[in-house]
N, C-alpha and C. Protein backbone atom coordinates (compact mmCIF):
# COMPACT_ATOMS: atom_id res chain seq x y z
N UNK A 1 9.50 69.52 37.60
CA UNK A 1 10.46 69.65 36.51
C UNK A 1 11.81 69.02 36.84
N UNK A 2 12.17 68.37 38.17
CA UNK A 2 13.40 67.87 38.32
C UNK A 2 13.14 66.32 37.71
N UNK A 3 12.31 65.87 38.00
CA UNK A 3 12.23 64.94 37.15
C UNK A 3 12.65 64.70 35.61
N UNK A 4 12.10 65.67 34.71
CA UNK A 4 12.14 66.32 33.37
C UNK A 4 14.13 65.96 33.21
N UNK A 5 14.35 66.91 34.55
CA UNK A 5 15.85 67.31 34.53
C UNK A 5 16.85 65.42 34.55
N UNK A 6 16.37 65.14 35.29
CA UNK A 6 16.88 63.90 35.43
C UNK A 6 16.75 63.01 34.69
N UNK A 7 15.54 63.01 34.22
CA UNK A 7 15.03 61.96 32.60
C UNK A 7 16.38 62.23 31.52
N UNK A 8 16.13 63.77 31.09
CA UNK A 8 17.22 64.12 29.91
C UNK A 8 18.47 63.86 30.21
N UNK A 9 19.35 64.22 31.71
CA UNK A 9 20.33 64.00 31.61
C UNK A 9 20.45 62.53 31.50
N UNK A 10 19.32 61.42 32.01
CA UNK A 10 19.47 59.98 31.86
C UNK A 10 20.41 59.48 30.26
N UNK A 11 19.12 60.04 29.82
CA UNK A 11 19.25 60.00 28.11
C UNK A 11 20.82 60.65 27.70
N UNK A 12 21.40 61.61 28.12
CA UNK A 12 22.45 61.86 27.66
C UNK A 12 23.34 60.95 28.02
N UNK A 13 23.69 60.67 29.22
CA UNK A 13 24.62 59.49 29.76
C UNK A 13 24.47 58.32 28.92
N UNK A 14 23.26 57.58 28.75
CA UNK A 14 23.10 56.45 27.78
C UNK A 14 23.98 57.27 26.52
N UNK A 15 23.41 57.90 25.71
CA UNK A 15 23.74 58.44 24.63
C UNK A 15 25.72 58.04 24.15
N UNK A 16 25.85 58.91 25.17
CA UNK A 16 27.17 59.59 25.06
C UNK A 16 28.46 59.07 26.10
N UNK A 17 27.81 57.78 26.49
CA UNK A 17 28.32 56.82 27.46
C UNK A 17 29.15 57.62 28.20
N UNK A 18 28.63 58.49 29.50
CA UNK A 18 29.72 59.39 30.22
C UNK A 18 28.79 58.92 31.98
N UNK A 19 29.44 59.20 32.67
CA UNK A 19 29.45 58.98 33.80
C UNK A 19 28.17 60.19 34.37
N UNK A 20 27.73 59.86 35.58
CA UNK A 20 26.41 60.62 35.82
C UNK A 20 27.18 62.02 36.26
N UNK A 21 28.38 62.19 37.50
CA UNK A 21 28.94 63.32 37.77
C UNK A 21 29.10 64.37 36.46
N UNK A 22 29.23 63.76 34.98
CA UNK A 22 30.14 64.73 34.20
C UNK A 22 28.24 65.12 33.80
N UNK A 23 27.44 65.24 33.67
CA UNK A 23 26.61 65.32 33.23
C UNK A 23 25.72 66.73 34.05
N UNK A 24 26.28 67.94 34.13
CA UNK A 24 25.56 68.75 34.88
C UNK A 24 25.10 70.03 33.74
N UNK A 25 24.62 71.35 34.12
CA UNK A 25 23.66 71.97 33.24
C UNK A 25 24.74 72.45 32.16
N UNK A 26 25.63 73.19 32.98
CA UNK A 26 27.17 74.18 32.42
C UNK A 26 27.77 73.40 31.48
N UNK A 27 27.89 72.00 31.63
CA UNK A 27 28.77 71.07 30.90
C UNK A 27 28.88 70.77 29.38
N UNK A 28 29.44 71.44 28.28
CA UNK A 28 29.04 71.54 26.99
C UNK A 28 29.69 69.74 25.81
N UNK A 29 28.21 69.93 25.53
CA UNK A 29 28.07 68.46 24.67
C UNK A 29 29.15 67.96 23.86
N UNK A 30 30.12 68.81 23.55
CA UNK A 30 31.15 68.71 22.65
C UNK A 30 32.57 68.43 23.32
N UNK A 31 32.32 69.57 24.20
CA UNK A 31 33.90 69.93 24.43
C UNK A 31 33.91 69.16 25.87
N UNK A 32 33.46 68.94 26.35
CA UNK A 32 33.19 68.40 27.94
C UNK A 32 32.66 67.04 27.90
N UNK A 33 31.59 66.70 27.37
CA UNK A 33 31.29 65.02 26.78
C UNK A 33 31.60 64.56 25.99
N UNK A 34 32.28 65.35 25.38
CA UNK A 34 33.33 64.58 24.02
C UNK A 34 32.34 63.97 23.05
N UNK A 35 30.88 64.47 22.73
CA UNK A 35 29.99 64.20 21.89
C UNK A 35 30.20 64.50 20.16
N UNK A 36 30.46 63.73 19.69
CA UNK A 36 30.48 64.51 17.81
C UNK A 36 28.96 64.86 17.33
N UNK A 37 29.40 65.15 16.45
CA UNK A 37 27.86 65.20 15.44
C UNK A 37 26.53 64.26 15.45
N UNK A 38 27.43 62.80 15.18
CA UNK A 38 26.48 61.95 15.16
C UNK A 38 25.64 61.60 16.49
N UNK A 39 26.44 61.56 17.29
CA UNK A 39 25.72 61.35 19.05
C UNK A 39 24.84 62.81 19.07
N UNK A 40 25.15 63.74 18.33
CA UNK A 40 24.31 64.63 18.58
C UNK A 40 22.91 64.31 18.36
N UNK A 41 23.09 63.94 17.07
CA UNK A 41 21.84 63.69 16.45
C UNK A 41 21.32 62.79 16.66
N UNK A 42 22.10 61.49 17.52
CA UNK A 42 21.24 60.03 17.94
C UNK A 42 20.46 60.79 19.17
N UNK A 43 21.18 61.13 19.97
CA UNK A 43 20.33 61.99 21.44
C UNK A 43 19.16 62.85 21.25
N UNK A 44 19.39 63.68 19.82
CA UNK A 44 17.87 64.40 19.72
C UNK A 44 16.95 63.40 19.26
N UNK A 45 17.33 62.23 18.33
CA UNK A 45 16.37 61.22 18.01
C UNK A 45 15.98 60.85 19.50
N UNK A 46 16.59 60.33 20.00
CA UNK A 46 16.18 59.21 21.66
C UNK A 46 15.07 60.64 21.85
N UNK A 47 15.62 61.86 22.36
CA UNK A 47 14.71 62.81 23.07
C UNK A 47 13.41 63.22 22.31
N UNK A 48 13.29 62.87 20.99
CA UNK A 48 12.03 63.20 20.11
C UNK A 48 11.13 62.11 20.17
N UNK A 49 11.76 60.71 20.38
CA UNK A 49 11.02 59.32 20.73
C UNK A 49 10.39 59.52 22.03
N UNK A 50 11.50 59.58 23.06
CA UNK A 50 10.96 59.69 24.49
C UNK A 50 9.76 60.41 24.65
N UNK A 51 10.18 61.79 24.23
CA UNK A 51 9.01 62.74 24.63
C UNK A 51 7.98 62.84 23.63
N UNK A 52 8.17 62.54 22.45
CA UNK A 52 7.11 62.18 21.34
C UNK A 52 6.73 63.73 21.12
N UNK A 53 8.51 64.34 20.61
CA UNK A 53 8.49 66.00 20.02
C UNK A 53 9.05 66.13 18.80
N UNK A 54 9.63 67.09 18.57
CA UNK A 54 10.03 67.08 17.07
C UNK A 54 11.03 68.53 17.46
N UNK A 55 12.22 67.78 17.16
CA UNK A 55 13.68 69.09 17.52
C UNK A 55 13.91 69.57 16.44
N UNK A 56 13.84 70.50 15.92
CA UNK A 56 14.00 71.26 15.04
C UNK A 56 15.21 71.53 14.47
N UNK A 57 15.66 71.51 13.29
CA UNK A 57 17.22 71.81 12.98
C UNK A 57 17.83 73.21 13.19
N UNK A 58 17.07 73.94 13.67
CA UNK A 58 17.49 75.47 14.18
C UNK A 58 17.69 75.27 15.59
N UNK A 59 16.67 74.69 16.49
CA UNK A 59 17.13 74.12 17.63
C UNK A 59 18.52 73.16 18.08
N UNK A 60 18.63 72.35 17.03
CA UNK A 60 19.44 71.30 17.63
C UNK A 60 20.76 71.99 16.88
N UNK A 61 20.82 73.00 16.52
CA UNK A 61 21.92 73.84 16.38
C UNK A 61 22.67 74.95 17.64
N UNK A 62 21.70 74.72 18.75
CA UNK A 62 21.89 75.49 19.77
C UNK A 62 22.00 74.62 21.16
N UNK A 63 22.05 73.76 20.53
CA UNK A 63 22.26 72.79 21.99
C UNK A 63 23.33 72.45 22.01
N UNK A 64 24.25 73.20 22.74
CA UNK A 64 25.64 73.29 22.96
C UNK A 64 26.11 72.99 24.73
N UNK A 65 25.01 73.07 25.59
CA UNK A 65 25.24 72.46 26.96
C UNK A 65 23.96 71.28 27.10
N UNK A 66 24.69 70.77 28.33
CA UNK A 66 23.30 69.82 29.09
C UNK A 66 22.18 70.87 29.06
N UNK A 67 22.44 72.17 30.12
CA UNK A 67 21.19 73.19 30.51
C UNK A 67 20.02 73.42 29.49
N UNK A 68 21.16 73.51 28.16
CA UNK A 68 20.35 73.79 26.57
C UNK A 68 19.46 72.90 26.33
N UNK A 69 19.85 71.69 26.06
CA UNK A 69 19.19 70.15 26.04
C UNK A 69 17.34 70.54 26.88
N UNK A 70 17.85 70.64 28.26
CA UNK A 70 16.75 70.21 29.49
C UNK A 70 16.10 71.61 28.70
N UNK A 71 16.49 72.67 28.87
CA UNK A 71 15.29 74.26 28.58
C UNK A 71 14.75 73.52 27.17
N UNK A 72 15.42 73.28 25.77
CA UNK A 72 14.96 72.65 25.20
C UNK A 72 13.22 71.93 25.03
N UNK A 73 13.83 70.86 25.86
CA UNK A 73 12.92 69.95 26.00
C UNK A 73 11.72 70.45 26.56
N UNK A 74 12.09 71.14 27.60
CA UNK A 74 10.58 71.46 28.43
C UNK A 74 10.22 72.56 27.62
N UNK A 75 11.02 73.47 27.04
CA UNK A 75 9.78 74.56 25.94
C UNK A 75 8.64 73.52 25.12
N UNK A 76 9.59 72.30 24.56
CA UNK A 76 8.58 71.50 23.47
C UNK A 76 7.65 70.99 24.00
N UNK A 77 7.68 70.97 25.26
CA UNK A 77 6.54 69.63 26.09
C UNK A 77 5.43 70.38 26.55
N UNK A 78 6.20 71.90 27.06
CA UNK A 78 4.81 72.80 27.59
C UNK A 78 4.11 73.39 26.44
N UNK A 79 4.91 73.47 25.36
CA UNK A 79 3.57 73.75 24.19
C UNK A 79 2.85 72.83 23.37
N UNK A 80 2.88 71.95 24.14
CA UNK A 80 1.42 70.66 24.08
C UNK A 80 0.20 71.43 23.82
């Protein structure tokens, strides 16, 4: 799963053009990556392509850190 961990934060850095240090679990998408709305929603697109999932608009209402993002992702992947 560190892999998993490292993939997503990949994807956020592309996303949200931020440096790899600022990119840790605690670090919130808004206030700390300086992410708006729309990067929100390009990043759950990239992460629904990548992983070939489907983020839910109740979900992507709760993804307020990196940590959120990664738990996220791996709930959608292990219920394959």
């Amino acid at each position: 799963m560190v892999q998993l961990e490292t993939e997503v934060k990949g994807i956020i850095r592309e996303v949200l053009f931020v440096n790899e240090e600022e990119v840790v679990s605690e670090a919130e998408l808004v206030a700390d990556l300086g992410a708006d709305s729309l990067e929100i929603f390009e990043l759950a697109l990239q992460l629904e392509k990548e992983y070939e999932i489907e983020i839910l608009d109740e979900e992507m209402e709760c993804l307020l850190m990196v940590g959120d993002v990664i738990d996220c992702i791996r709930k959608r992947i292990s219920g394959r």
